[in-house]
Protein backbone atom coordinates (compact mmCIF):
# COMPACT_ATOMS: atom_id res chain seq x y z
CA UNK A 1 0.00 0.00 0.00
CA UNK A 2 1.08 3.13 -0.71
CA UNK A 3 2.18 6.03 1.62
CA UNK A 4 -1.03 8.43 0.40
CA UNK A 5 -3.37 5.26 0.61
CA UNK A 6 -2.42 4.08 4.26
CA UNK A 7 -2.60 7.63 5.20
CA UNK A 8 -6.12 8.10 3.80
CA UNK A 9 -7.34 4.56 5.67
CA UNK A 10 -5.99 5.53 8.60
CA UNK A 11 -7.87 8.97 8.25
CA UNK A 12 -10.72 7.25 7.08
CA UNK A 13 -10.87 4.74 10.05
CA UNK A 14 -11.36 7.25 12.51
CA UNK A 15 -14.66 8.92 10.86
CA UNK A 16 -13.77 12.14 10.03
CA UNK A 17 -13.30 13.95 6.44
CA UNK A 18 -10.47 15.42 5.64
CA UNK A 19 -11.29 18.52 5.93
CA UNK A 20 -12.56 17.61 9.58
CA UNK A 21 -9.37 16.21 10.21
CA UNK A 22 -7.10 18.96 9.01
CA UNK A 23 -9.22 21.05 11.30
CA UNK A 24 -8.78 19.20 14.22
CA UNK A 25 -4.81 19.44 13.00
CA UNK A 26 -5.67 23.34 13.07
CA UNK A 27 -4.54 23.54 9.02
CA UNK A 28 -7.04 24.22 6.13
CA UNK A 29 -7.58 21.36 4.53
CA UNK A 30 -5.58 22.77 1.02
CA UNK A 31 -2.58 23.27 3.29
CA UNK A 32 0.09 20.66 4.67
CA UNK A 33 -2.27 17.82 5.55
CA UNK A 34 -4.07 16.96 2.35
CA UNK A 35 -0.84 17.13 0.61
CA UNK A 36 -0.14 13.32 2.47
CA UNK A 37 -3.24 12.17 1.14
CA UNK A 38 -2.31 12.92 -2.47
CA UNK A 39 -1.34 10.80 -5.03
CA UNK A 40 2.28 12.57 -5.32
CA UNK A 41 2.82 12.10 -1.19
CA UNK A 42 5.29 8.94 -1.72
CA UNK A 43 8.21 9.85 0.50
CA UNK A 44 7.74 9.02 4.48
CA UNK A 45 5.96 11.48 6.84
CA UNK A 46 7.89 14.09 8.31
CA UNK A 47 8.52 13.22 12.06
CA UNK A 48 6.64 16.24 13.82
CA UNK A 49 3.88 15.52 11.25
CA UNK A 50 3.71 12.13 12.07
CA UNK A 51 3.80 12.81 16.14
CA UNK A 52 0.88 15.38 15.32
CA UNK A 53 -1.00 13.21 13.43
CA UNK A 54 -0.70 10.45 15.60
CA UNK A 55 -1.81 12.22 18.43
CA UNK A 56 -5.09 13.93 16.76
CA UNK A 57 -6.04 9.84 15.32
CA UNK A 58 -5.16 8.31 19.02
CA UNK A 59 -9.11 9.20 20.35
CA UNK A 60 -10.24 7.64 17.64
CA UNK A 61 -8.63 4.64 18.58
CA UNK A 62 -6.12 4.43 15.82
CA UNK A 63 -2.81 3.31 17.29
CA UNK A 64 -0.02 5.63 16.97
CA UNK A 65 2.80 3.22 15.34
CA UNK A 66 0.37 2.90 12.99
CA UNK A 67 1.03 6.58 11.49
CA UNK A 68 4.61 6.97 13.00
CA UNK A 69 5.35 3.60 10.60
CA UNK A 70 4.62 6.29 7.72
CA UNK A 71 7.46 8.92 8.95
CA UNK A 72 10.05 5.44 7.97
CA UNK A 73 10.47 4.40 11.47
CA UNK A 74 11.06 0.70 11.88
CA UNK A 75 8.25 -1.33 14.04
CA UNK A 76 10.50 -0.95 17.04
CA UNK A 77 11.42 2.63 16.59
CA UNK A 78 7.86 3.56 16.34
CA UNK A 79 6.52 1.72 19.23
CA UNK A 80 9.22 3.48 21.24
CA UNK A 81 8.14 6.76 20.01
CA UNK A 82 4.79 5.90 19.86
CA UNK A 83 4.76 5.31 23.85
CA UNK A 84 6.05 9.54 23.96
CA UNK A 85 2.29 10.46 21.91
CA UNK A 86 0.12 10.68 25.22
CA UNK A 87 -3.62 11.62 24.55
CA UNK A 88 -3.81 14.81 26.40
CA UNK A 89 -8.01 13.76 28.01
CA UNK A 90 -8.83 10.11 28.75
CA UNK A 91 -12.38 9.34 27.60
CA UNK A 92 -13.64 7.13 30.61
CA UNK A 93 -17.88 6.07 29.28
CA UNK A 94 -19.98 5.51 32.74
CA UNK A 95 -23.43 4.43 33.02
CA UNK A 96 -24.62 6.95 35.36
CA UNK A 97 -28.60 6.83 37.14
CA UNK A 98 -30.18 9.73 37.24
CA UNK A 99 -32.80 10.61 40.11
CA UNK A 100 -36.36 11.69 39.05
CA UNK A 101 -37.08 14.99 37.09
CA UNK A 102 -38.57 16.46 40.55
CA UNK A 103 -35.30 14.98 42.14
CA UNK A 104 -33.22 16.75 39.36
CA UNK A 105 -34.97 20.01 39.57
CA UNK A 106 -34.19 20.64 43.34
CA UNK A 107 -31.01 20.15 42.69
CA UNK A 108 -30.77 22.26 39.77
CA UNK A 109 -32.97 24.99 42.14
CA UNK A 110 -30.29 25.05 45.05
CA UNK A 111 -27.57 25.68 42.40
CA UNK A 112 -29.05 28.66 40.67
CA UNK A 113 -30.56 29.83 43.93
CA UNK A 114 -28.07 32.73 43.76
CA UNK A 115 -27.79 32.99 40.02
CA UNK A 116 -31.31 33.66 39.04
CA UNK A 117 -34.18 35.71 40.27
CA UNK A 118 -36.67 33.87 41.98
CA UNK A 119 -39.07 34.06 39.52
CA UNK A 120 -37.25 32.49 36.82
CA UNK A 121 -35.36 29.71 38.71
CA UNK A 122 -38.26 27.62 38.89
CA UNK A 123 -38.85 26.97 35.12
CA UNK A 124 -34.79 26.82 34.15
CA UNK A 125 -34.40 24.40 36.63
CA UNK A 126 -37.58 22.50 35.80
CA UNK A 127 -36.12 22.96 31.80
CA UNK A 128 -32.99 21.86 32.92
CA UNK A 129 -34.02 18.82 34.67
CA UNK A 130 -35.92 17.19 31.68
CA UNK A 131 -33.17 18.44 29.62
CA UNK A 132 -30.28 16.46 31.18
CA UNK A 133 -30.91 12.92 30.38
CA UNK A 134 -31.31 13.49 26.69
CA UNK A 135 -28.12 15.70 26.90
CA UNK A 136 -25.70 13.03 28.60
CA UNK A 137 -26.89 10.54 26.42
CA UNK A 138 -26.43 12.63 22.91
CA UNK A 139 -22.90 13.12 24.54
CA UNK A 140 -22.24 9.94 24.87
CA UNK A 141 -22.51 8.62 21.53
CA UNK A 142 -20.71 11.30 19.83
CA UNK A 143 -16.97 10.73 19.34
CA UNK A 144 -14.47 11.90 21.63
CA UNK A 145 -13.42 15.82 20.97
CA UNK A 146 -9.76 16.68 21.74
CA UNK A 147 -9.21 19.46 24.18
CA UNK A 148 -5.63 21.09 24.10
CA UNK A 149 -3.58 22.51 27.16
CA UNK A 150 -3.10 25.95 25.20
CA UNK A 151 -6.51 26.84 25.39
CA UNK A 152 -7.11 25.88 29.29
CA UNK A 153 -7.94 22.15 28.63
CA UNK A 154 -7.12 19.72 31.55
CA UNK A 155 -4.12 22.22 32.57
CA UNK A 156 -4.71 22.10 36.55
CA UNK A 157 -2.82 24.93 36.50
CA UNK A 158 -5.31 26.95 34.57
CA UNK A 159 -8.36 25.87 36.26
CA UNK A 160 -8.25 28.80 38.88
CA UNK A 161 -7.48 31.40 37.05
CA UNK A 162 -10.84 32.15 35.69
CA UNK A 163 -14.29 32.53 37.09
CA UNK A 164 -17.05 30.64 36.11
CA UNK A 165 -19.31 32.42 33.51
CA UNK A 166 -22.72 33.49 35.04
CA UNK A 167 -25.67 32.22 33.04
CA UNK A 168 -26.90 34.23 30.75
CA UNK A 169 -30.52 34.19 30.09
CA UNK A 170 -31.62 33.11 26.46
CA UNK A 171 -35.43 34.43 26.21
């Protein structure tokens, strides 16, 4: 197989486009990254291409080897390097219970208690009750989306530098 083919499988085996994927690479898609799904891509992968790569495929369960094998590294050499591409969020699925909609919309009450005028508070958290369920559960089917240190992803370090956003009303 040739280098443009397994590069377009392995691209291909993870769901996106490729102009989906070179997004998620943060390039237009007529930029660097559809050039290695071209026809005239038959040289190897250029290394930081290859780590980058491999690291934006990795959620989607494609090994990275599998990519870094495409920058010319020997099966050994690329399972060594491949152990260095780290996902930067671990996708952990849970089956989680929910209590009842009246359950959910005390809860949802006490935490907007200072938030939202009286008035109001009842019906968001009555909205946001029934809402939940159907939200976790769209979330969970949809594939994993990369979140990156640079802009305040699982950086512990970033967590407290912000405040949270108020809610903002949408009527």
């Amino acid at each position: 197989m040739l280098p443009h083919e397994k590069m377009r499988g392995l691209r291909a085996r993870s769901g996106l486009s490729m102009r989906a994927f070179a997004a998620r690479l943060g390039a237009p898609l007529d930029t660097r990254y559809a050039y290695y799904e071209e026809k005239r891509f038959t040289g190897p992968l250029p290394i930081d291409a290859a780590r980058q790569i491999a690291a934006a495929l990795q959620p989607f369960g494609i090994e990275p080897n599998e990519v870094l094998e495409l920058a010319g590294l020997a099966v050994d050499e690329a399972g060594a390097e491949a152990a260095a591409v780290r996902p930067m969020v671990q996708y952990v699925r849970l089956d989680v219970v929910l209590p009842n909609a009246a359950a959910l919309t005390r809860m949802f009450e006490t935490m907007l208690e200072n938030e939202v005028p009286a008035g109001r508070r009842d019906a968001l958290a009555r909205t946001l009750a029934l809402r939940l369920p159907a939200a976790l559960q769209r979330a969970s089917t949809s594939p994993p989306v990369a979140v990156s240190r640079q802009n305040g992803g699982d950086d512990p370090a970033s967590a407290g530098r912000r405040r949270p956003r108020r809610p903002e009303s949408r009527t």
